[in-house]
C-alpha atoms as a PDB file:
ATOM      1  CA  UNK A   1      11.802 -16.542   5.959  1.00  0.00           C
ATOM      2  CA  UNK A   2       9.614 -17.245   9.399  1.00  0.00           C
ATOM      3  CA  UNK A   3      10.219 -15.508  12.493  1.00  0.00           C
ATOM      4  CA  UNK A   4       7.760 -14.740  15.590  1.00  0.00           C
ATOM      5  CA  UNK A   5       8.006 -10.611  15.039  1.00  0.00           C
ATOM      6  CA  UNK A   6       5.338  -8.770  15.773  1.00  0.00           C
ATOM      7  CA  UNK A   7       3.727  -6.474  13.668  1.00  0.00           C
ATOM      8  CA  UNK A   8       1.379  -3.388  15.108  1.00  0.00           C
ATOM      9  CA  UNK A   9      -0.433  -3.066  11.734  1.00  0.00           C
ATOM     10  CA  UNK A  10      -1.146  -7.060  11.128  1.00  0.00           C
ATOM     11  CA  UNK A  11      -1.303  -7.068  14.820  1.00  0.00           C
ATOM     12  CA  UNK A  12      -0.009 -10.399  15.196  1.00  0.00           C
ATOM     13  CA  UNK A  13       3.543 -12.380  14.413  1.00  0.00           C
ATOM     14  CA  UNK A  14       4.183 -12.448  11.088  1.00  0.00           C
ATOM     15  CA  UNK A  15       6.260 -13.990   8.190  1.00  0.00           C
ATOM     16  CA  UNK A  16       8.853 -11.437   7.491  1.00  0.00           C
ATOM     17  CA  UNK A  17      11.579 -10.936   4.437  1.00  0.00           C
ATOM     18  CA  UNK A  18      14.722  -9.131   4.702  1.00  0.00           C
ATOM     19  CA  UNK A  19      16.321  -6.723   1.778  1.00  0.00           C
ATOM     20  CA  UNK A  20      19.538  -8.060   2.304  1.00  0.00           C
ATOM     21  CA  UNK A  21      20.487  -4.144   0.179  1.00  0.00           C
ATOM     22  CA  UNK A  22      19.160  -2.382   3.127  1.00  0.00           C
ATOM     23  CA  UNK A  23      19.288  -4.376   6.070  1.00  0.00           C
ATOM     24  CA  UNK A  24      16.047  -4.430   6.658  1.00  0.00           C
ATOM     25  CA  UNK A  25      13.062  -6.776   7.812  1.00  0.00           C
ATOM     26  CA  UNK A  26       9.859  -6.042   6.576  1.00  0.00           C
ATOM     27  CA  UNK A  27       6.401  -7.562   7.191  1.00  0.00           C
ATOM     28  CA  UNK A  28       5.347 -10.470   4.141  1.00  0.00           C
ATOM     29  CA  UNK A  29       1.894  -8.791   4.713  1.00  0.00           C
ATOM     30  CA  UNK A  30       1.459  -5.832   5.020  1.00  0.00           C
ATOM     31  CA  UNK A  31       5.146  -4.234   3.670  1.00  0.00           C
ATOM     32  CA  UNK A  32       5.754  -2.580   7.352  1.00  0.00           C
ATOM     33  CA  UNK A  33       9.198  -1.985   8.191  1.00  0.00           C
ATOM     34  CA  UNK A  34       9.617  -4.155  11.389  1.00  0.00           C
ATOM     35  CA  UNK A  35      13.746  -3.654  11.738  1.00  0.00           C
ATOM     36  CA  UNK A  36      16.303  -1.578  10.404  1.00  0.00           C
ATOM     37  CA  UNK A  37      20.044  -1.786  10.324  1.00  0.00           C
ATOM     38  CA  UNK A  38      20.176   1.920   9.462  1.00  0.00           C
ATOM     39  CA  UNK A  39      16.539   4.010   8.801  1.00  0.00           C
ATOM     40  CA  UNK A  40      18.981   6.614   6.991  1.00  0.00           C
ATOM     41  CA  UNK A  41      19.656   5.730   3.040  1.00  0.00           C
ATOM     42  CA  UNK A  42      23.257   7.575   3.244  1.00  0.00           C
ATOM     43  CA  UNK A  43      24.824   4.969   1.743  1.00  0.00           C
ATOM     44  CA  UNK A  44      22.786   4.465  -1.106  1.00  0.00           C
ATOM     45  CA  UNK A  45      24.427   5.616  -4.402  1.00  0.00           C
ATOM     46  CA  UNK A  46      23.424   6.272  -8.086  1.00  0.00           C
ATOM     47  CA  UNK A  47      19.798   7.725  -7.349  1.00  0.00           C
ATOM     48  CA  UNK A  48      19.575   9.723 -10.745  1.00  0.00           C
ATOM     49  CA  UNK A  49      17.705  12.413  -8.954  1.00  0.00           C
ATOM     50  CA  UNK A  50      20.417  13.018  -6.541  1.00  0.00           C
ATOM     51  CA  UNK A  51      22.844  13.056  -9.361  1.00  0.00           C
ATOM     52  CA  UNK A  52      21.179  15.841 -10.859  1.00  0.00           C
ATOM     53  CA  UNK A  53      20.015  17.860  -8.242  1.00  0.00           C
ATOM     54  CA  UNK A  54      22.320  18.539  -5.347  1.00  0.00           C
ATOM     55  CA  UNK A  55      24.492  21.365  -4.168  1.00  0.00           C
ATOM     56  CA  UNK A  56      28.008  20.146  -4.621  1.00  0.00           C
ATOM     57  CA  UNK A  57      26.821  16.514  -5.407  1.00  0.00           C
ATOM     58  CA  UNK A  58      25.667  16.028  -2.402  1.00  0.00           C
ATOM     59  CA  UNK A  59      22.247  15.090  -3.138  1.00  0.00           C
ATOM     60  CA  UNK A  60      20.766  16.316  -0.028  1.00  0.00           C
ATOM     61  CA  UNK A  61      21.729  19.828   0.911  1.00  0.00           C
ATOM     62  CA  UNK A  62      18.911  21.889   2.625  1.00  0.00           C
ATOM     63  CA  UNK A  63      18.008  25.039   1.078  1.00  0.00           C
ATOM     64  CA  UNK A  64      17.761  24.265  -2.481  1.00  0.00           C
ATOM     65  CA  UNK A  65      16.943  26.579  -5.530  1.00  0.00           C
ATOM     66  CA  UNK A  66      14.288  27.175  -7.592  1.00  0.00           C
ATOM     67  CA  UNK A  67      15.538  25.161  -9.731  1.00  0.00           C
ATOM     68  CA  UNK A  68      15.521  22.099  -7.337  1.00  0.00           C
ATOM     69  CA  UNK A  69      12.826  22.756  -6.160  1.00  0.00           C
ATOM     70  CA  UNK A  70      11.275  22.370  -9.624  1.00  0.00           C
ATOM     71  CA  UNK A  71      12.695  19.512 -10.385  1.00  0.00           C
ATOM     72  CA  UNK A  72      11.706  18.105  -7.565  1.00  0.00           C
ATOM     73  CA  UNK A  73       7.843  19.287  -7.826  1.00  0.00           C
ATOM     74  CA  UNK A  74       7.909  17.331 -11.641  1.00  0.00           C
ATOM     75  CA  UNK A  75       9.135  14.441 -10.334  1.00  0.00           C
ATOM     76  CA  UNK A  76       6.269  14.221  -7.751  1.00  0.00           C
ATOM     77  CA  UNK A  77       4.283  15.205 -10.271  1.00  0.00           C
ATOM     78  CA  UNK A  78       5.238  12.698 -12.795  1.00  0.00           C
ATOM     79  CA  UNK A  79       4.962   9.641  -9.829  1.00  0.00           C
ATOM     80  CA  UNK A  80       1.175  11.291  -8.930  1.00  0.00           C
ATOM     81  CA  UNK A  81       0.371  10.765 -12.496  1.00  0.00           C
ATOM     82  CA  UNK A  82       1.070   7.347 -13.008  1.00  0.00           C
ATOM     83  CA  UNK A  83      -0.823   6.722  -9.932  1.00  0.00           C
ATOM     84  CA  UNK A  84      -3.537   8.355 -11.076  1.00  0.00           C
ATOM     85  CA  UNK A  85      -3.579  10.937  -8.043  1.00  0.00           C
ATOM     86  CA  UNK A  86      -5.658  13.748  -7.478  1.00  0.00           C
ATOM     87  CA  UNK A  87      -3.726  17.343  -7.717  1.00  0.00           C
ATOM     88  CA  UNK A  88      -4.783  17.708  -4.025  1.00  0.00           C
ATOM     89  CA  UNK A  89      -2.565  14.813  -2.951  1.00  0.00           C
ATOM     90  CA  UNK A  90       0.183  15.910  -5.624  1.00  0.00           C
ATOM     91  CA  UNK A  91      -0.027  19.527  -4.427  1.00  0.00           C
ATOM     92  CA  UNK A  92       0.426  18.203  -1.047  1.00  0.00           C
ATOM     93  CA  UNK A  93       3.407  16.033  -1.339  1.00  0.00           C
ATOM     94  CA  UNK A  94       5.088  18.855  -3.088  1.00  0.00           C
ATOM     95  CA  UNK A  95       4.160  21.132   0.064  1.00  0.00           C
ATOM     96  CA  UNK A  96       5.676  18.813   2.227  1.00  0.00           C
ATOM     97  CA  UNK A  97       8.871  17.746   0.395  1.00  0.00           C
ATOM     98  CA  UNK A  98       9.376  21.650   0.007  1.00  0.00           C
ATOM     99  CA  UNK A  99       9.411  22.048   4.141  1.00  0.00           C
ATOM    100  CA  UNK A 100      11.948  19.172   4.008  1.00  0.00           C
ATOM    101  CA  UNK A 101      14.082  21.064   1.809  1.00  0.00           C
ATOM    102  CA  UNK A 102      13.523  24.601   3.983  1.00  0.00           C
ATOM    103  CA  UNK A 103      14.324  22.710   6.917  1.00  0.00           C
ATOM    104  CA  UNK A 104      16.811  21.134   5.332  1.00  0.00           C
ATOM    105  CA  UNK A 105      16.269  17.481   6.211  1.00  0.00           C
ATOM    106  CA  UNK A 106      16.917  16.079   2.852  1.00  0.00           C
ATOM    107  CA  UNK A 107      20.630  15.751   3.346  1.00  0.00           C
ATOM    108  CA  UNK A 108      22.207  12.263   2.635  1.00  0.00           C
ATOM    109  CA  UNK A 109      18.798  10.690   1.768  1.00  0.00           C
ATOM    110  CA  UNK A 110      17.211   8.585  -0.912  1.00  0.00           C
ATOM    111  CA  UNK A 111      15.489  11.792  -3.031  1.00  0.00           C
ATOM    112  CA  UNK A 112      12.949   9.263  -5.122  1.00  0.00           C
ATOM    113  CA  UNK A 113      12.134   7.573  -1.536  1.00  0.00           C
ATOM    114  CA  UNK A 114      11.928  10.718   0.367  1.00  0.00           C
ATOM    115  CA  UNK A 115       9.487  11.897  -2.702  1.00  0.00           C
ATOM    116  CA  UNK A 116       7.625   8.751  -2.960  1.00  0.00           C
ATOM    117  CA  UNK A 117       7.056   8.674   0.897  1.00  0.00           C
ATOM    118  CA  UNK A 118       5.472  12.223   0.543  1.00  0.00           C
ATOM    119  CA  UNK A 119       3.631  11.072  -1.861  1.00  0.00           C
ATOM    120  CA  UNK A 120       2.239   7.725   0.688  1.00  0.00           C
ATOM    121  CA  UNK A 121       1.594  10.225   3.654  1.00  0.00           C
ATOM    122  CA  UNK A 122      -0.369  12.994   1.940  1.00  0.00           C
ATOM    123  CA  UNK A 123      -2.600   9.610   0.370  1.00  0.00           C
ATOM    124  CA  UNK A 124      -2.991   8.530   3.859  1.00  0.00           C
ATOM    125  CA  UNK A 125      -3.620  12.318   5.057  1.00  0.00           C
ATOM    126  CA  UNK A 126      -6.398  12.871   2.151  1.00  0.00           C
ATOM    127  CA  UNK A 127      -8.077   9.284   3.294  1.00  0.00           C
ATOM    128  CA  UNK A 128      -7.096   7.516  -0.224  1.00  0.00           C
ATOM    129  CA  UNK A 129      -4.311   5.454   1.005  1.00  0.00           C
ATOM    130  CA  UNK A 130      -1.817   4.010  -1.222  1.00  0.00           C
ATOM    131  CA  UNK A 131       0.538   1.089  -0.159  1.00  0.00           C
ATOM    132  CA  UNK A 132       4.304   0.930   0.066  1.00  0.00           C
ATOM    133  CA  UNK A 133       4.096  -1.567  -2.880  1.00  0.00           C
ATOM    134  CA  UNK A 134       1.819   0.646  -4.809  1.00  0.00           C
ATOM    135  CA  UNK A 135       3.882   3.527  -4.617  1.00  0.00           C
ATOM    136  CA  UNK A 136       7.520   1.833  -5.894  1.00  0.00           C
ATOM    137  CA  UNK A 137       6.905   0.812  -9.011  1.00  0.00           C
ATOM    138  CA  UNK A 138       6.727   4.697  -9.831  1.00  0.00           C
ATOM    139  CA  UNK A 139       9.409   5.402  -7.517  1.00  0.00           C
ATOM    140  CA  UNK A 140      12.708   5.699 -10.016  1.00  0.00           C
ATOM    141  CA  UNK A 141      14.092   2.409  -8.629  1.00  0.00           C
ATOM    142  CA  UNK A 142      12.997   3.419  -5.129  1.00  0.00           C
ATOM    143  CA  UNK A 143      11.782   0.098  -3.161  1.00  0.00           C
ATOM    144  CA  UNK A 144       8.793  -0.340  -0.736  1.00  0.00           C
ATOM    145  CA  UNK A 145      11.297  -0.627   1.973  1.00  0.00           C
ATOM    146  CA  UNK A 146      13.403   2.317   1.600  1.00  0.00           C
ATOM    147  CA  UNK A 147       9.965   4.522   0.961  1.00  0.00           C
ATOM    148  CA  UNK A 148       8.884   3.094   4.421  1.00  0.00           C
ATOM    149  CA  UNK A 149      12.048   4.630   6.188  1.00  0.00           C
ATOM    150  CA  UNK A 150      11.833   7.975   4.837  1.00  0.00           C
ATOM    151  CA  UNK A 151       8.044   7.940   5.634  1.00  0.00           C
ATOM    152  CA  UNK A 152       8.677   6.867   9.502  1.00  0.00           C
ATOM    153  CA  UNK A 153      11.715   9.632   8.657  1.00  0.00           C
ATOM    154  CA  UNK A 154       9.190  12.404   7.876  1.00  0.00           C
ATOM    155  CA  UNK A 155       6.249  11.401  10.160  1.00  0.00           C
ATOM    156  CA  UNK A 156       9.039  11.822  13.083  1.00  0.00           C
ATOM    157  CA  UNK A 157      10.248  14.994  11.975  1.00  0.00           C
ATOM    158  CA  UNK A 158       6.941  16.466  11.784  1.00  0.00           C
ATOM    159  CA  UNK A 159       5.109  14.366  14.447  1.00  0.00           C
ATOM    160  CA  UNK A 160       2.501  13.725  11.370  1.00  0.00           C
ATOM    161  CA  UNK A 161      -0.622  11.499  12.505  1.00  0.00           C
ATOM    162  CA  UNK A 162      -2.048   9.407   9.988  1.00  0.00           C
ATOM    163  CA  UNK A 163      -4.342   7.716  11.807  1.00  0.00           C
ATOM    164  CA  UNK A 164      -5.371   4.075  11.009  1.00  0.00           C
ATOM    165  CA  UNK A 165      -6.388   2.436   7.942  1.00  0.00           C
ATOM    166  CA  UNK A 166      -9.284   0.138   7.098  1.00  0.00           C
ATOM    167  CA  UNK A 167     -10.164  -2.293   4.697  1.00  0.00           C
ATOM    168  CA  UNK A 168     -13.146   0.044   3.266  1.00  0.00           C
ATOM    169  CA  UNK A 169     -10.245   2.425   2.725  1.00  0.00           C
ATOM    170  CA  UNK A 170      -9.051  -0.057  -0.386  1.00  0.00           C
ATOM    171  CA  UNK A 171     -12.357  -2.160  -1.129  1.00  0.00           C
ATOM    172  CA  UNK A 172     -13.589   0.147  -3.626  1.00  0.00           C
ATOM    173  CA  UNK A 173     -10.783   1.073  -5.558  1.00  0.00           C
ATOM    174  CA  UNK A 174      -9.594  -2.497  -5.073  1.00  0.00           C
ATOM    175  CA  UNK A 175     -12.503  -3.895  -6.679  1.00  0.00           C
ATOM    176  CA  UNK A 176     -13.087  -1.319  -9.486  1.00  0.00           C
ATOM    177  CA  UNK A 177      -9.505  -2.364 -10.895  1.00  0.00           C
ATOM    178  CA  UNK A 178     -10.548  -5.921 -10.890  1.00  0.00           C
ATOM    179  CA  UNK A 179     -13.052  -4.885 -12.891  1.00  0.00           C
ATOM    180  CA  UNK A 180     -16.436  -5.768 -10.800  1.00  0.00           C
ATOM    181  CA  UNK A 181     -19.318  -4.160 -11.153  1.00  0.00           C
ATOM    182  CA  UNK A 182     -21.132  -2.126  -9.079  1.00  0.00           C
ATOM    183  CA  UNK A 183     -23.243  -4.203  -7.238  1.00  0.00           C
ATOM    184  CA  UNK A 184     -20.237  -6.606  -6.766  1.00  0.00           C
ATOM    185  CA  UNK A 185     -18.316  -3.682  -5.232  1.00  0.00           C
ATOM    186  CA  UNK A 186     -21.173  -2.481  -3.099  1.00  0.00           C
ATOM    187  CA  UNK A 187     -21.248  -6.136  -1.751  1.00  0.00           C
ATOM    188  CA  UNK A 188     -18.098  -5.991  -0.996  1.00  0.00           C
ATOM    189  CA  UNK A 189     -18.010  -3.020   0.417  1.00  0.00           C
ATOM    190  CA  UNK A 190     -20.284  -4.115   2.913  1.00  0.00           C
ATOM    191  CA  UNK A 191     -18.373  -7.237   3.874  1.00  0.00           C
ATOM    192  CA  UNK A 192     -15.301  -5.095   4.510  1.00  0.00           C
ATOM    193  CA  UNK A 193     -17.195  -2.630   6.882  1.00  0.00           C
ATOM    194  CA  UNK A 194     -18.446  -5.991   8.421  1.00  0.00           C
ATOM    195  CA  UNK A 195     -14.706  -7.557   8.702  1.00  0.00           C
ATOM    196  CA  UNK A 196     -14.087  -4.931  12.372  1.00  0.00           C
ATOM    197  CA  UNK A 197     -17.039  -7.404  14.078  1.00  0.00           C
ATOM    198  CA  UNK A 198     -14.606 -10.365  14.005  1.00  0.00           C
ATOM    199  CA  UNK A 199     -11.044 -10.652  14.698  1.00  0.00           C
ATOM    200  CA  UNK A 200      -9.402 -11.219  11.512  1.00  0.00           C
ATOM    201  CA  UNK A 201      -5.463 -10.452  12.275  1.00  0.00           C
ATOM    202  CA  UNK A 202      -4.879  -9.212   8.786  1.00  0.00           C
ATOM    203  CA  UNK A 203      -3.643  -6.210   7.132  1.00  0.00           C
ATOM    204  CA  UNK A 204      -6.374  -3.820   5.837  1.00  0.00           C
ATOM    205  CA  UNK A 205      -4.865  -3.712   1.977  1.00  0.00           C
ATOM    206  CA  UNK A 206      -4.965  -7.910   2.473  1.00  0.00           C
ATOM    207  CA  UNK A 207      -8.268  -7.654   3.403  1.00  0.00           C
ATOM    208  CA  UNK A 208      -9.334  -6.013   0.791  1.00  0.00           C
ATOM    209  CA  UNK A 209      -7.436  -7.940  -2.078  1.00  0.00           C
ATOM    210  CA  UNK A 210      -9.444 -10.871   0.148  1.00  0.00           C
ATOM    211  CA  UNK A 211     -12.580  -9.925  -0.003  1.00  0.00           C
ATOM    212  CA  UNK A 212     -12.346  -7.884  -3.845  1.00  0.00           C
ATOM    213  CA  UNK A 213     -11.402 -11.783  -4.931  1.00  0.00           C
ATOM    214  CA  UNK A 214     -13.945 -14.127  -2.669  1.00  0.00           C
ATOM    215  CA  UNK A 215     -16.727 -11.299  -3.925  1.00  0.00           C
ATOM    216  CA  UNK A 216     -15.803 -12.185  -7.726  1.00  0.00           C
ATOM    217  CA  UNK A 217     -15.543 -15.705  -7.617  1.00  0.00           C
ATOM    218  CA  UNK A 218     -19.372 -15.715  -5.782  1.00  0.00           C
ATOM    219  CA  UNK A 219     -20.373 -13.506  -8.572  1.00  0.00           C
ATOM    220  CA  UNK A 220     -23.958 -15.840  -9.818  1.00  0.00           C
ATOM    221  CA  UNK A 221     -23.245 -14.160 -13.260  1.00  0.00           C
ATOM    222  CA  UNK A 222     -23.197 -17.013 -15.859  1.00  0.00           C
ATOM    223  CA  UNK A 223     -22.512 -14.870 -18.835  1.00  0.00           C
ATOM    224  CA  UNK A 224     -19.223 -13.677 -17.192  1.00  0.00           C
ATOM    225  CA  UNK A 225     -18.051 -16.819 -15.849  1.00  0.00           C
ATOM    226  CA  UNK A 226     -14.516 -15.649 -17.941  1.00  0.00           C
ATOM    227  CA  UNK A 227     -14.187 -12.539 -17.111  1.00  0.00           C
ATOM    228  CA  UNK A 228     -13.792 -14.058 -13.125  1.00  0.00           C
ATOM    229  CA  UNK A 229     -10.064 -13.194 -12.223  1.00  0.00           C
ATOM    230  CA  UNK A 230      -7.952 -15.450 -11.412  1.00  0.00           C
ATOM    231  CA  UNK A 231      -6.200 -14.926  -7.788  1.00  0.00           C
ATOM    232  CA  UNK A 232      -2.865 -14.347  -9.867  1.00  0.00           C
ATOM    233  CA  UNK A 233      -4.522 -11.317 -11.545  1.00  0.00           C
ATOM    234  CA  UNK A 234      -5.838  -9.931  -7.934  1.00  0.00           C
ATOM    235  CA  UNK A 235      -2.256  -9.829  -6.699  1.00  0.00           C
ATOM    236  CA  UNK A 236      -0.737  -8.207  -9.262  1.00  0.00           C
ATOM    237  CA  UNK A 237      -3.430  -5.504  -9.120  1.00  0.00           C
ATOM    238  CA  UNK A 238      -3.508  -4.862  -5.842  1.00  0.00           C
ATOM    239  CA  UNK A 239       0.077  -5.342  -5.152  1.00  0.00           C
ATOM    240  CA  UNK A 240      -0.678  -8.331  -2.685  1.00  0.00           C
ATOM    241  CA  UNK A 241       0.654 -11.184  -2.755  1.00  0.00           C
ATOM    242  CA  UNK A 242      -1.076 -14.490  -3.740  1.00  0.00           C
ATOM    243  CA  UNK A 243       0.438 -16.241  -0.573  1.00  0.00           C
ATOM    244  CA  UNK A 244      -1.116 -13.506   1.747  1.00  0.00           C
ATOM    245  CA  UNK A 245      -4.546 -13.528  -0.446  1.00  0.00           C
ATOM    246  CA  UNK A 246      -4.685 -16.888   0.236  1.00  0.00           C
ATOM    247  CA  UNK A 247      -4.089 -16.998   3.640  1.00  0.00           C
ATOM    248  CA  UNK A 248      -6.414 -14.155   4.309  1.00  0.00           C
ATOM    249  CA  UNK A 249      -8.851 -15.474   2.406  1.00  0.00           C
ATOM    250  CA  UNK A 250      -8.953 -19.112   4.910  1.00  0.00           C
ATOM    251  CA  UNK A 251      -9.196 -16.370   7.173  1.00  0.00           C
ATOM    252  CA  UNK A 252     -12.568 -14.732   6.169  1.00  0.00           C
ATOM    253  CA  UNK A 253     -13.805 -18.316   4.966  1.00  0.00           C
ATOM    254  CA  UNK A 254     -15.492 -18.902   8.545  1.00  0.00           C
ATOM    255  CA  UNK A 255     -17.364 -15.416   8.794  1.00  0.00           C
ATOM    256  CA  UNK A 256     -18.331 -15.092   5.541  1.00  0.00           C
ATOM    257  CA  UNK A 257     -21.585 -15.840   5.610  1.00  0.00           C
ATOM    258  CA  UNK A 258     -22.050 -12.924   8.220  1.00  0.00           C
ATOM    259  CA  UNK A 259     -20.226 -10.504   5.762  1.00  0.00           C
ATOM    260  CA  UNK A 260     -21.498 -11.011   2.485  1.00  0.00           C
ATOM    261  CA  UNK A 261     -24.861  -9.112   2.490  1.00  0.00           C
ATOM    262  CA  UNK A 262     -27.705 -11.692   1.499  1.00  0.00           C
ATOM    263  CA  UNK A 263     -28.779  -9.896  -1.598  1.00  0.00           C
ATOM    264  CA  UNK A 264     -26.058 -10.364  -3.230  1.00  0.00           C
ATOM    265  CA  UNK A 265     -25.971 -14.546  -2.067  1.00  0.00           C
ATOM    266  CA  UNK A 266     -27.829 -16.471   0.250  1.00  0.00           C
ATOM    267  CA  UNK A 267     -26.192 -17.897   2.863  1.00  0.00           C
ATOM    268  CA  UNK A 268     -26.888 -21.176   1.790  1.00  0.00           C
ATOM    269  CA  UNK A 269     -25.087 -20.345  -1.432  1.00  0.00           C
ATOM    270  CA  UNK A 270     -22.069 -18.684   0.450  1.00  0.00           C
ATOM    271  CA  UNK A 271     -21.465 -21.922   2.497  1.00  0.00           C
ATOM    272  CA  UNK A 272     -21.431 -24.289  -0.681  1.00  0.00           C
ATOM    273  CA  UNK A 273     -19.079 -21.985  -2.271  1.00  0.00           C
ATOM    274  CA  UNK A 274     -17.259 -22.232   1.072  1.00  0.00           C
ATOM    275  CA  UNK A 275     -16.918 -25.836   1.559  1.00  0.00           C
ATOM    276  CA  UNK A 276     -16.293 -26.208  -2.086  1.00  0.00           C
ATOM    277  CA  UNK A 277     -13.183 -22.997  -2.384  1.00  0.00           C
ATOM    278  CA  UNK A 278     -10.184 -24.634  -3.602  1.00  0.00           C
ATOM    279  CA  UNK A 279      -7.012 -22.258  -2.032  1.00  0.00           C
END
């Protein structure tokens, strides 16, 4: 659905969709949680985490056992792993999902969210940033949105500051799971460190899936003319959708030739491939 609502991240109006489950409307873009009918998840029901693990059923409770807190440590564990997370950003999340607990500000809340939204700020606090849509489909059925309201739920609590993210922050690990090669990811690279000289009103992630796909398709490389992914591919990598690839790419169209560096294509190439991009 379209509506004029801001969004501090895209910094601009954006499309938005609403999880009719939760209430809430989210940016198209960049996942950001733009309104919420309720930022708690007290409602929600049938988490099998909170099943298992809560005093009296509740699934919240605040000081917790060792054997909670166990559980709880293997499950962020087991989401860090299929992620493909360092143990420093595992061993964080843990840390902080353990002061929840000792503070005991876990009560009546989404236990897979609150986990997975650990799990998103120590990424962002160890400067290898993961997105909302990255993170749920490891989540145990917890969804982009609800992960965003237990991480503006923790960063609140704690007054966490994660600073701001940049395109450069994804480019590279963007790119390698395309499957470019190095000088194709250096290029790129480049172009996104470029991208903060012009005002292009997207969201760093969708910059990135941007550039990772222009960057492949300018690839001179005859021999691997196949191996070229298709935009389809790029969004289900990076988790961004082909609508907002699209649109960022029409975007960075214009500039390009001032991001691309020129030994990886002339200018004169860029602009045919320009003129002649089919989106």
């Amino acid at each position: 659905m379209a509506a004029a609502i801001y969004c501090w991240v895209c910094k601009k109006s954006t499309e938005v969709r609403f999880d009719s489950s939760a209430g809430d409307t989210v940016c198209d873009q960049c996942g950001l949680l733009l309104e919420s009918r309720s930022i708690d998840d007290e409602k929600y029901q049938g988490r099998p985490f909170i099943e298992r693990s809560g005093n009296g059923g509740s699934g919240g409770g605040g000081g917790g056992g060792s054997d909670r807190v166990d559980r709880a440590f293997a499950t962020i564990a087991a989401m860090s792993s299929r992620l493909n997370l360092d143990d420093k950003i595992s061993n964080r999340a843990k840390g902080l999902y353990k002061k929840l607990l000792e503070q005991k500000l876990c009560k009546g809340r989404n236990q897979d969210a609150l986990m997975a939204a650990c799990l998103y700020i120590s990424c962002r606090l160890e400067k290898s940033p993961r997105t909302y849509r990255e993170i749920s489909p490891v989540a145990n059925g917890a969804t982009d949105t609800q992960i965003g309201n237990q991480e503006q739920y923790i960063v609140q609590q704690f007054g966490i500051d994660l600073g701001q993210i940049r395109a450069t922050d994804f480019i590279r690990r963007f790119c390698s799971t395309i499957g470019l090669e190095n000088h194709a990811i250096n290029a790129a690279t480049e172009a996104a460190e470029k991208t903060e000289q012009f005002d292009i009103r997207r969201s760093p992630p969708s910059i990135a899936a941007a550039l990772g796909y222009l960057v492949s398709q300018l690839s001179d490389d005859t021999d691997n003319k196949q191996k070229k992914p298709l935009l389809e591919d790029v969004a289900v990598i990076t988790k961004v959708s082909e609508r907002t690839i699209r649109n960022c790419c029409n975007d960075l169209v214009p500039h390009l030739s001032n991001m691309i560096p020129s030994w990886y294509a002339k200018e004169n190439r860029i602009l045919k491939f320009c003129a002649a991009l089919d989106l």
